[in-house]
C-alpha atoms as a PDB file:
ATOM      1  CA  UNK A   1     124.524 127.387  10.709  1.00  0.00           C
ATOM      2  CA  UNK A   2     121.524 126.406   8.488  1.00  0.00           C
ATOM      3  CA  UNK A   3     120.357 123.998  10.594  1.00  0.00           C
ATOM      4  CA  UNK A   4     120.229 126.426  13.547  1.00  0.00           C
ATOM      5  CA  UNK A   5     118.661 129.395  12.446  1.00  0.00           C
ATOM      6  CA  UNK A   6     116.147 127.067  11.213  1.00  0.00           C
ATOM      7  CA  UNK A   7     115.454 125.426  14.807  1.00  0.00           C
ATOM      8  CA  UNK A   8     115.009 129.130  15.772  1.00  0.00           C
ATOM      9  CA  UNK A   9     111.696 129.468  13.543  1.00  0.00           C
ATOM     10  CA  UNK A  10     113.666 130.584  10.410  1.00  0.00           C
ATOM     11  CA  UNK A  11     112.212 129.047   7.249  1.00  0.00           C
ATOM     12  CA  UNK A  12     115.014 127.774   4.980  1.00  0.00           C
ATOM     13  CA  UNK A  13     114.772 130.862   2.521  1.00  0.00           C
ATOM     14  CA  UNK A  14     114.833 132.853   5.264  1.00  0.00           C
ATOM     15  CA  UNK A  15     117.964 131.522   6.406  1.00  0.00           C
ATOM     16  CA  UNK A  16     119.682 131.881   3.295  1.00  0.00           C
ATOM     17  CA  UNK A  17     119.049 135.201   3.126  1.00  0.00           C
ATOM     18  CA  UNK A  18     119.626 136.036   6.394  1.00  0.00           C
ATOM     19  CA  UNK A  19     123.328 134.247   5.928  1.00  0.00           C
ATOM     20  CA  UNK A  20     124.062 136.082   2.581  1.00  0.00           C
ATOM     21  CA  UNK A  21     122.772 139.403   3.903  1.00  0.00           C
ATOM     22  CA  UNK A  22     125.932 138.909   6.926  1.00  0.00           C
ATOM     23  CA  UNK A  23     128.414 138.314   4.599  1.00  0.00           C
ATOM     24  CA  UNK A  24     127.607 141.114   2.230  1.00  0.00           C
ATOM     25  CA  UNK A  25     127.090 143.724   4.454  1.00  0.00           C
ATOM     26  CA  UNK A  26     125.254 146.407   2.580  1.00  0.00           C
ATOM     27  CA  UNK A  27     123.484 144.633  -0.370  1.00  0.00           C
ATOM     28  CA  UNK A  28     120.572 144.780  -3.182  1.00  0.00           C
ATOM     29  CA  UNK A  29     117.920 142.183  -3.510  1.00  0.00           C
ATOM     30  CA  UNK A  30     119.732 141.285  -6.557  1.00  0.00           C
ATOM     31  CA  UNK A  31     122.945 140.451  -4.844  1.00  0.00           C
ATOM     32  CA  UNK A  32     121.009 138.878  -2.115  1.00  0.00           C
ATOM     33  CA  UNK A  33     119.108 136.950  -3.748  1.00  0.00           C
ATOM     34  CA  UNK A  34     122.312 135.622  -5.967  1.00  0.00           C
ATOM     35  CA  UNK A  35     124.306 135.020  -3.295  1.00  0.00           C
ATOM     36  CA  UNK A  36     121.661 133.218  -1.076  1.00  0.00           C
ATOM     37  CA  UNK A  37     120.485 131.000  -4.272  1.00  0.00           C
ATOM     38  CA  UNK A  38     116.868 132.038  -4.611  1.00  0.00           C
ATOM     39  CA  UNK A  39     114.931 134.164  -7.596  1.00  0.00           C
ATOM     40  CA  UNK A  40     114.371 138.086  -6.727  1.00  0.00           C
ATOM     41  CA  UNK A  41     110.792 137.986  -5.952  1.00  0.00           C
ATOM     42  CA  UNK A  42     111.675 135.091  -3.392  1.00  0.00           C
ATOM     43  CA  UNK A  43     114.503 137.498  -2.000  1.00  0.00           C
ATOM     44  CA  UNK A  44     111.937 140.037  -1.682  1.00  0.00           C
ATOM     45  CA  UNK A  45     109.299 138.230  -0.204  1.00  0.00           C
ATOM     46  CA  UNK A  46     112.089 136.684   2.349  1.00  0.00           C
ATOM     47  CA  UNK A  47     113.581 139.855   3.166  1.00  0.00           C
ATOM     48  CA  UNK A  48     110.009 141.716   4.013  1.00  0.00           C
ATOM     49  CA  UNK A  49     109.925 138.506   6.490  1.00  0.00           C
ATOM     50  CA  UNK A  50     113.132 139.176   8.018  1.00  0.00           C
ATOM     51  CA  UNK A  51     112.511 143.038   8.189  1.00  0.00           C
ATOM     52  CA  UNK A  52     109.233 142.134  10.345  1.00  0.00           C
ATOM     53  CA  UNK A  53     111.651 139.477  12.728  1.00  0.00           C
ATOM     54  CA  UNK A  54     113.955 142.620  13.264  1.00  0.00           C
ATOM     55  CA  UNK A  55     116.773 140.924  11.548  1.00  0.00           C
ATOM     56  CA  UNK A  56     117.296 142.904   8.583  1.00  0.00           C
ATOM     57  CA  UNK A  57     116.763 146.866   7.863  1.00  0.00           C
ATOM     58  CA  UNK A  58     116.958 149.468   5.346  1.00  0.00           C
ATOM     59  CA  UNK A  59     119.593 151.626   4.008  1.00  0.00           C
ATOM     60  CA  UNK A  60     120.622 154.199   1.097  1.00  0.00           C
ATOM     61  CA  UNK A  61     123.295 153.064  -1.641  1.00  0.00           C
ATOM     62  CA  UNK A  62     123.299 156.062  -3.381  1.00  0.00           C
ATOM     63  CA  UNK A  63     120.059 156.652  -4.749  1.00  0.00           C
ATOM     64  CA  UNK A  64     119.036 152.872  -4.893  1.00  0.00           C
ATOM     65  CA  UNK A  65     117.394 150.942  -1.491  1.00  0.00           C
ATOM     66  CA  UNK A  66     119.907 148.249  -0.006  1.00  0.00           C
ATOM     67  CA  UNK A  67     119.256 145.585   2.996  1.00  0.00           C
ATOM     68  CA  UNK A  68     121.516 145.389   5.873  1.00  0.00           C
ATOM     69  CA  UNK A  69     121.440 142.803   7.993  1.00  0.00           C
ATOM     70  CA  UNK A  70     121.565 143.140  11.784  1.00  0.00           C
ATOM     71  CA  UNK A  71     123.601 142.408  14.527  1.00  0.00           C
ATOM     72  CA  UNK A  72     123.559 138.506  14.723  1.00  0.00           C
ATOM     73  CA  UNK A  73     123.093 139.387  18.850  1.00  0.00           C
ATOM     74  CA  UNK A  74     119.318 139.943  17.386  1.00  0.00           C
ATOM     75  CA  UNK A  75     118.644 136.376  17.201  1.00  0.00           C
ATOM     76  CA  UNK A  76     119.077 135.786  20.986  1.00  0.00           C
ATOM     77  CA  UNK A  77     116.342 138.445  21.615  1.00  0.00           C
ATOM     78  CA  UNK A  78     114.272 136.685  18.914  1.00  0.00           C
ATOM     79  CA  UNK A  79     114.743 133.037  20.872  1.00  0.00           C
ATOM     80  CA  UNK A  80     113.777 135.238  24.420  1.00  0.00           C
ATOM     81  CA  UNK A  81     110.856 136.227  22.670  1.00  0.00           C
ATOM     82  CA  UNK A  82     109.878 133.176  21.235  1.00  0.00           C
ATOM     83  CA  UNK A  83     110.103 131.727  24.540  1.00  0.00           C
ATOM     84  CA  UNK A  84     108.059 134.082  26.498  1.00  0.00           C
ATOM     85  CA  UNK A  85     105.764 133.342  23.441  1.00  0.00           C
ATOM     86  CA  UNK A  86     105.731 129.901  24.377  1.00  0.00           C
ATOM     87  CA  UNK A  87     105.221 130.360  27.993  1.00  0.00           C
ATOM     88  CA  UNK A  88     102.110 132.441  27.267  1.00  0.00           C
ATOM     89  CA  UNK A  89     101.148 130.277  25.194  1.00  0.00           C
ATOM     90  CA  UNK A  90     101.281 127.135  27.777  1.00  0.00           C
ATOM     91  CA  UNK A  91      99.635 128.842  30.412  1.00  0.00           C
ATOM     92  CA  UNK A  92      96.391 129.742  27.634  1.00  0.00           C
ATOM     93  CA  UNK A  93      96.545 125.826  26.985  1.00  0.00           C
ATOM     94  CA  UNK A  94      96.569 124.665  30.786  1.00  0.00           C
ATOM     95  CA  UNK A  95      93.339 127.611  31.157  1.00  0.00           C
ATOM     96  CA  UNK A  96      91.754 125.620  28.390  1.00  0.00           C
ATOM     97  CA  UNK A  97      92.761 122.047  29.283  1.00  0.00           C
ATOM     98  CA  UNK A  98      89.899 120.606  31.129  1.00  0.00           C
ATOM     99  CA  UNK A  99      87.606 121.450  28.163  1.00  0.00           C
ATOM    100  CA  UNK A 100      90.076 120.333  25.750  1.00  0.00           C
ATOM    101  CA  UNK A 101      90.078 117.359  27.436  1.00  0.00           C
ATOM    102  CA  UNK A 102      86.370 117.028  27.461  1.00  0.00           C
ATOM    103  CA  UNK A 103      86.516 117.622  23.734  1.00  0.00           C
ATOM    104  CA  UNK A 104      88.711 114.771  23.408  1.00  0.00           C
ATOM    105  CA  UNK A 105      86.274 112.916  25.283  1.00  0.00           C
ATOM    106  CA  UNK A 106      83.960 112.917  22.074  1.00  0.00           C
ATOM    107  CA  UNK A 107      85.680 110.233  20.685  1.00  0.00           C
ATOM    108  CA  UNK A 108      82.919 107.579  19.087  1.00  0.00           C
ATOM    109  CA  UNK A 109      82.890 105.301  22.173  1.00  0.00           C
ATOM    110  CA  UNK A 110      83.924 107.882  24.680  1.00  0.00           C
ATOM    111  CA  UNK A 111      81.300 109.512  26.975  1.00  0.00           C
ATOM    112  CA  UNK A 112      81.957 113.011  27.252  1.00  0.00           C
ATOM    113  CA  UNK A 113      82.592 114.356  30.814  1.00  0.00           C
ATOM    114  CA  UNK A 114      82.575 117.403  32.798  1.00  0.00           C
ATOM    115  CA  UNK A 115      83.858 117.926  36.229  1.00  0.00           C
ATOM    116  CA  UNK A 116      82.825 120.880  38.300  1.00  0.00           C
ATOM    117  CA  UNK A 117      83.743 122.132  41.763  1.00  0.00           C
ATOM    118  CA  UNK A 118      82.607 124.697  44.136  1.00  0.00           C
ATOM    119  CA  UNK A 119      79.663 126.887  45.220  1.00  0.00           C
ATOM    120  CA  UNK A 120      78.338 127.088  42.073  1.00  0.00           C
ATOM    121  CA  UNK A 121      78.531 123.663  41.278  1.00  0.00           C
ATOM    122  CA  UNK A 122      74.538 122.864  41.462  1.00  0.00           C
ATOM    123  CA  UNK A 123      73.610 126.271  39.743  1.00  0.00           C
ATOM    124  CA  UNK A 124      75.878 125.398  36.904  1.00  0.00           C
ATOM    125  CA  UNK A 125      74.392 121.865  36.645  1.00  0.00           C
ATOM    126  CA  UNK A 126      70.976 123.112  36.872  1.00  0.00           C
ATOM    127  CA  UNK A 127      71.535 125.205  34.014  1.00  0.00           C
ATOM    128  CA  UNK A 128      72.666 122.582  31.313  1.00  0.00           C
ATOM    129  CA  UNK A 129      69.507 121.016  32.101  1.00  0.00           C
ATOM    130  CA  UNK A 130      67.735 124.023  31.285  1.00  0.00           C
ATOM    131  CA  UNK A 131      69.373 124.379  28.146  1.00  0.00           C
ATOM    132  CA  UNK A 132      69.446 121.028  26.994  1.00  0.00           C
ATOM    133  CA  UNK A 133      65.711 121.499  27.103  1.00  0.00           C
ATOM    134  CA  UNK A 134      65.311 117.465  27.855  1.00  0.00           C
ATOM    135  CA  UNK A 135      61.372 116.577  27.621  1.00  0.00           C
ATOM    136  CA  UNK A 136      61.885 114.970  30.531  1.00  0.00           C
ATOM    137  CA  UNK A 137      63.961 114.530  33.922  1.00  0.00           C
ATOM    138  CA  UNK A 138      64.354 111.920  36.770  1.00  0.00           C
ATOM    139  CA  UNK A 139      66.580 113.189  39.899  1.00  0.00           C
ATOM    140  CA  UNK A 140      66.959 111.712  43.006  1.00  0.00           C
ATOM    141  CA  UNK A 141      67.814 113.697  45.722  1.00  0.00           C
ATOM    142  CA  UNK A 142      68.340 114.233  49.519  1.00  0.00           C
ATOM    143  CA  UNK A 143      66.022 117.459  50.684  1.00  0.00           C
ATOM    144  CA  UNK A 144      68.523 117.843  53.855  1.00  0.00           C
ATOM    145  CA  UNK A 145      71.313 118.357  52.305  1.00  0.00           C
ATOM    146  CA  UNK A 146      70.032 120.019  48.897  1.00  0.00           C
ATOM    147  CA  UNK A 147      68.213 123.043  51.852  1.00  0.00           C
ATOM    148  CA  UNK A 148      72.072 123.929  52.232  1.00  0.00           C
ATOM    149  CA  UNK A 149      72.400 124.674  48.870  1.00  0.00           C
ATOM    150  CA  UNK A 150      69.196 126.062  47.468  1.00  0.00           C
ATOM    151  CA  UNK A 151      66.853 128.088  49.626  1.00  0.00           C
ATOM    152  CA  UNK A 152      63.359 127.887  49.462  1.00  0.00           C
ATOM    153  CA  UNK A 153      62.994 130.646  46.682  1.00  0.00           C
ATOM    154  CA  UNK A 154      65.806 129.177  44.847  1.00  0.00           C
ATOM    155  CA  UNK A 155      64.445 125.968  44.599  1.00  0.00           C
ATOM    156  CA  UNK A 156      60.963 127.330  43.826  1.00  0.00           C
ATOM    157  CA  UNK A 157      62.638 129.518  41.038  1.00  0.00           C
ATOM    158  CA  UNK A 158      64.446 126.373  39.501  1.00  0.00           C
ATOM    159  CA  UNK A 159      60.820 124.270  39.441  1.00  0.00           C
ATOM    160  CA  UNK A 160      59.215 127.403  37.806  1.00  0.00           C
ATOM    161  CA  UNK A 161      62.192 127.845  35.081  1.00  0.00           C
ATOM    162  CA  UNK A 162      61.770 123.670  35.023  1.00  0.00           C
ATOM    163  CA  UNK A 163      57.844 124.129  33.738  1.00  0.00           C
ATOM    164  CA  UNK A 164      58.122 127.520  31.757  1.00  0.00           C
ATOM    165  CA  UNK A 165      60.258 124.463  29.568  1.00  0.00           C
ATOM    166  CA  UNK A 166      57.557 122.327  29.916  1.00  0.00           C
ATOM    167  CA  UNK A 167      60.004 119.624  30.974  1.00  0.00           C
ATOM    168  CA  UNK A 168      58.081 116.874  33.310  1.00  0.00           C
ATOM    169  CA  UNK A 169      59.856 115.357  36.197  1.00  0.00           C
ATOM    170  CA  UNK A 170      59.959 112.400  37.782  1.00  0.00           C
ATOM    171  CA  UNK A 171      60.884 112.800  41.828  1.00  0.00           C
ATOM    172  CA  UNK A 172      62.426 110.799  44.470  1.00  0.00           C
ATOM    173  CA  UNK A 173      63.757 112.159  47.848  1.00  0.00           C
ATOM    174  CA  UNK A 174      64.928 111.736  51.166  1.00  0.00           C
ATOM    175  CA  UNK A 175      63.787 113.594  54.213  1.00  0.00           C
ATOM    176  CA  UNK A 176      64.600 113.530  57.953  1.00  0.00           C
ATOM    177  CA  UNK A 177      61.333 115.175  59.192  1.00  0.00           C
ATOM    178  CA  UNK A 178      59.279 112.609  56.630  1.00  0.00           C
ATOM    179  CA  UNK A 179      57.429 113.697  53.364  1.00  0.00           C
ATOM    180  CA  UNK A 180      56.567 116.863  52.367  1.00  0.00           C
ATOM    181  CA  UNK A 181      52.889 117.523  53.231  1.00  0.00           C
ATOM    182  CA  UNK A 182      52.081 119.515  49.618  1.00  0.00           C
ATOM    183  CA  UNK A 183      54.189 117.943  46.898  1.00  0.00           C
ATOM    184  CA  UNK A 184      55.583 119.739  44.099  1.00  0.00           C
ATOM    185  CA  UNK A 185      53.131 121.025  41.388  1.00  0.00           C
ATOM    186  CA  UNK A 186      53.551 119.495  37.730  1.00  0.00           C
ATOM    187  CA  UNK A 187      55.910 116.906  39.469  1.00  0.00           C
ATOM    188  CA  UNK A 188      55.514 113.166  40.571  1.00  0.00           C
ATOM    189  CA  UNK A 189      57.450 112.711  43.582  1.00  0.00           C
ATOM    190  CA  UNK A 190      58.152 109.397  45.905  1.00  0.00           C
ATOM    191  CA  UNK A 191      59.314 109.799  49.472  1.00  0.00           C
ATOM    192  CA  UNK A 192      62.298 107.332  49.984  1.00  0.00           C
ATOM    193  CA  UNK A 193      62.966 107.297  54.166  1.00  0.00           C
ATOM    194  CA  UNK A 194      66.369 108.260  55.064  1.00  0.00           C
ATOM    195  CA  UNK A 195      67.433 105.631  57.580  1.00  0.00           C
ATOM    196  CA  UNK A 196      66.661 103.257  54.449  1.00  0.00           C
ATOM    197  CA  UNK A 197      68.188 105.138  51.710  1.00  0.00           C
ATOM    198  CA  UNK A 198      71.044 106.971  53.210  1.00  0.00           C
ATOM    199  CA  UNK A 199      72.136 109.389  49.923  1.00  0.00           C
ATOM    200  CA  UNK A 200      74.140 112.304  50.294  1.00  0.00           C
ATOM    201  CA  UNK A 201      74.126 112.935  46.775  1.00  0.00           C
ATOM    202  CA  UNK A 202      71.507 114.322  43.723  1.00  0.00           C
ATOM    203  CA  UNK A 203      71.416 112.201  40.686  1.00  0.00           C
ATOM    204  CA  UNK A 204      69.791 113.899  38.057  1.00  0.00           C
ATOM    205  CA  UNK A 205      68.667 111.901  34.596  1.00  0.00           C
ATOM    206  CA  UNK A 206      67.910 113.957  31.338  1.00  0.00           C
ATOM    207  CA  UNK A 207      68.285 113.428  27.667  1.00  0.00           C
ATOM    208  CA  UNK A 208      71.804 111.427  27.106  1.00  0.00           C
ATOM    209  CA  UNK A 209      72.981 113.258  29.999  1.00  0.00           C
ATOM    210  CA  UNK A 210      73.524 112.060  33.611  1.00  0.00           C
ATOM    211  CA  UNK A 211      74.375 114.723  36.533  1.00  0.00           C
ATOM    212  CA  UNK A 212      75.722 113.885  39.749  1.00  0.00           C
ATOM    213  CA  UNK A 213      76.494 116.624  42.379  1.00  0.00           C
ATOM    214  CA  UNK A 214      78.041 115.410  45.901  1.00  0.00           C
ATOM    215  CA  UNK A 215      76.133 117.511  48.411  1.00  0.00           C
ATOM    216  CA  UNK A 216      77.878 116.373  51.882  1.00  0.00           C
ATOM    217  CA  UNK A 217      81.593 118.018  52.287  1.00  0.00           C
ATOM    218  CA  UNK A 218      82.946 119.706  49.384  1.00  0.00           C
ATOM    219  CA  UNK A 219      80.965 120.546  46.371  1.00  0.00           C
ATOM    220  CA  UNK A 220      81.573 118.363  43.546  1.00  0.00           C
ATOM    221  CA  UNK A 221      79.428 117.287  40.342  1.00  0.00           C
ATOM    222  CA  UNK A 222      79.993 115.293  37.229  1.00  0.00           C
ATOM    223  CA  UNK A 223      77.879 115.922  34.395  1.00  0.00           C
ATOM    224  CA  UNK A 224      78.466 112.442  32.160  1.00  0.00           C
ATOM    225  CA  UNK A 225      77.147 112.292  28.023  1.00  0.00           C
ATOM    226  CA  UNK A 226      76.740 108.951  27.280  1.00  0.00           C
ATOM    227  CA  UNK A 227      73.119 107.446  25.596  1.00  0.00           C
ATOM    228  CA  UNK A 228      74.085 104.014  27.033  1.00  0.00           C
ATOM    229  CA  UNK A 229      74.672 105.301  30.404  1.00  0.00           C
ATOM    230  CA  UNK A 230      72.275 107.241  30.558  1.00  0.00           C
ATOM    231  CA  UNK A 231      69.797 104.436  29.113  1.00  0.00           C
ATOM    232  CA  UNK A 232      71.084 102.495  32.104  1.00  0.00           C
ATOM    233  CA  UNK A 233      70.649 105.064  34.992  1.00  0.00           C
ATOM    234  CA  UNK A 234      66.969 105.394  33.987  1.00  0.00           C
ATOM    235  CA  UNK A 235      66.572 101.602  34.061  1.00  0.00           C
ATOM    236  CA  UNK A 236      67.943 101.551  38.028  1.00  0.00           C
ATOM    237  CA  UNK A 237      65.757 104.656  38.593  1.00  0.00           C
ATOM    238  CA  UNK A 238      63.037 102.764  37.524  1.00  0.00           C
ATOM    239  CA  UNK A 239      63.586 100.240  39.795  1.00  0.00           C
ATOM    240  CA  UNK A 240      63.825 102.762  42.894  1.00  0.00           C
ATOM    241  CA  UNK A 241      60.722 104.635  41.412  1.00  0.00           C
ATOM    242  CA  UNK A 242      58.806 101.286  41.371  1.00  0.00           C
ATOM    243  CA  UNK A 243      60.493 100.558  45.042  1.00  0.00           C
ATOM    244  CA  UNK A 244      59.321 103.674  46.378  1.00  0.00           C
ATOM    245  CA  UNK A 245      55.641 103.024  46.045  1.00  0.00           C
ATOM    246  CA  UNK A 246      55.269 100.659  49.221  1.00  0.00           C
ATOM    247  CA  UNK A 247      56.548 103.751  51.660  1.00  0.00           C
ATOM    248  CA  UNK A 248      53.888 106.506  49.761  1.00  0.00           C
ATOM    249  CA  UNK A 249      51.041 107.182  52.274  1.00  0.00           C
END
């Protein structure tokens, strides 16, 4: 019966009284403590436990206190409880999951990765960038497809918030209707033509971060941590930036 009460939550001492506490019905912490093996102030200390669990109570002997233990039909409402505990519990743990799991990501040669989904995907991305506070950013982007997003004062709001941080960016897009007759201010931008460069997706580079949000269909982004990623990414952007200057008028 030990062994039980223990796989119930029950420390060992807690057991022991609990078992004497049955078989002497009405009992002092002395005899309690005799008859379950354990020194008085361990009795004690066990029995406030057990009091708390709902498995013992109180009770006159006269003049003196005495411990009574209850009906052992107490312990199945202690296992119910335990295991609504325990569902609670897993459904906090499956709320938290995808950032424990980026947490886990940390590991020393593990980039760290976030996944995001909906609406707010792009706002949400924007807004690490913002407070990562990179000194810099590259992004590659198509305009068509970001205009479904973003509106005009949105996007204007974004480039403001992006130089109130005094963070410089690098530029290159895709347009249907051609480039954009006034450019960005405090940005270099390239025109890449669309026909050539058919992207449907924004690639953002900043700090050891890359961001990637799917613009076409449903709303997806990855934001990946990685400093040798990242180091990579800007090489290839470099290579597009450099690209990009034979189709500049």
């Amino acid at each position: 019966m030990l062994h039980e009460l223990k796989q119930i939550g029950l420390s060992d001492k807690e057991a022991k009284v609990y078992l004497a506490s049955l078989e002497l019905g009405k009992a002092s912490v002395q005899d309690i403590a005799k008859k379950a093996g354990v020194n008085r102030t361990t009795a004690y200390i066990m029995i406030e436990s057990l009091i708390k669990r709902s498995l013992l109570y109180t009770a006159k002997n006269g003049k003196r206190l005495a411990y009574v233990a209850e009906n052992p039909e107490k312990i199945l409402e202690l296992i119910r409880l335990r295991k609504k505990d325990f569902e609670e519990n897993e459904q906090d743990i499956i709320a938290i999951l995808p950032e424990l799991k980026s947490i886990y990501n940390l590991g020393p040669e593990k980039p760290r990765i976030r996944f995001f989904e909906g609406k707010d995907v792009a706002r949400a991305i924007f807004n690490d960038v913002l407070q990562t506070k990179p000194h810099s950013i590259d992004e590659m982007y198509p305009a068509d497809y970001l205009r479904n997003i973003f509106s005009k004062e949105e996007s204007e709001t974004i480039h403001q918030q992006m130089i109130a941080e005094k963070i410089k960016q690098r530029t290159l897009y895709t347009r249907k209707e051609g480039p954009y007759e006034t450019p960005l201010s405090e940005s270099e931008e390239r025109f890449l033509p669309q026909t050539t460069f058919p992207v449907s997706a924004s690639i953002i580079i900043y700090d050891k971060k890359i961001a990637l949000i799917a613009l076409r269909g449903k709303l997806i982004g990855v934001i990946v941590e990685s400093e040798e990623i990242a180091r990579t990414m800007q090489t290839m952007f470099q290579l597009a930036w450099d690209a990009a200057e034979q189709f500049q008028n």
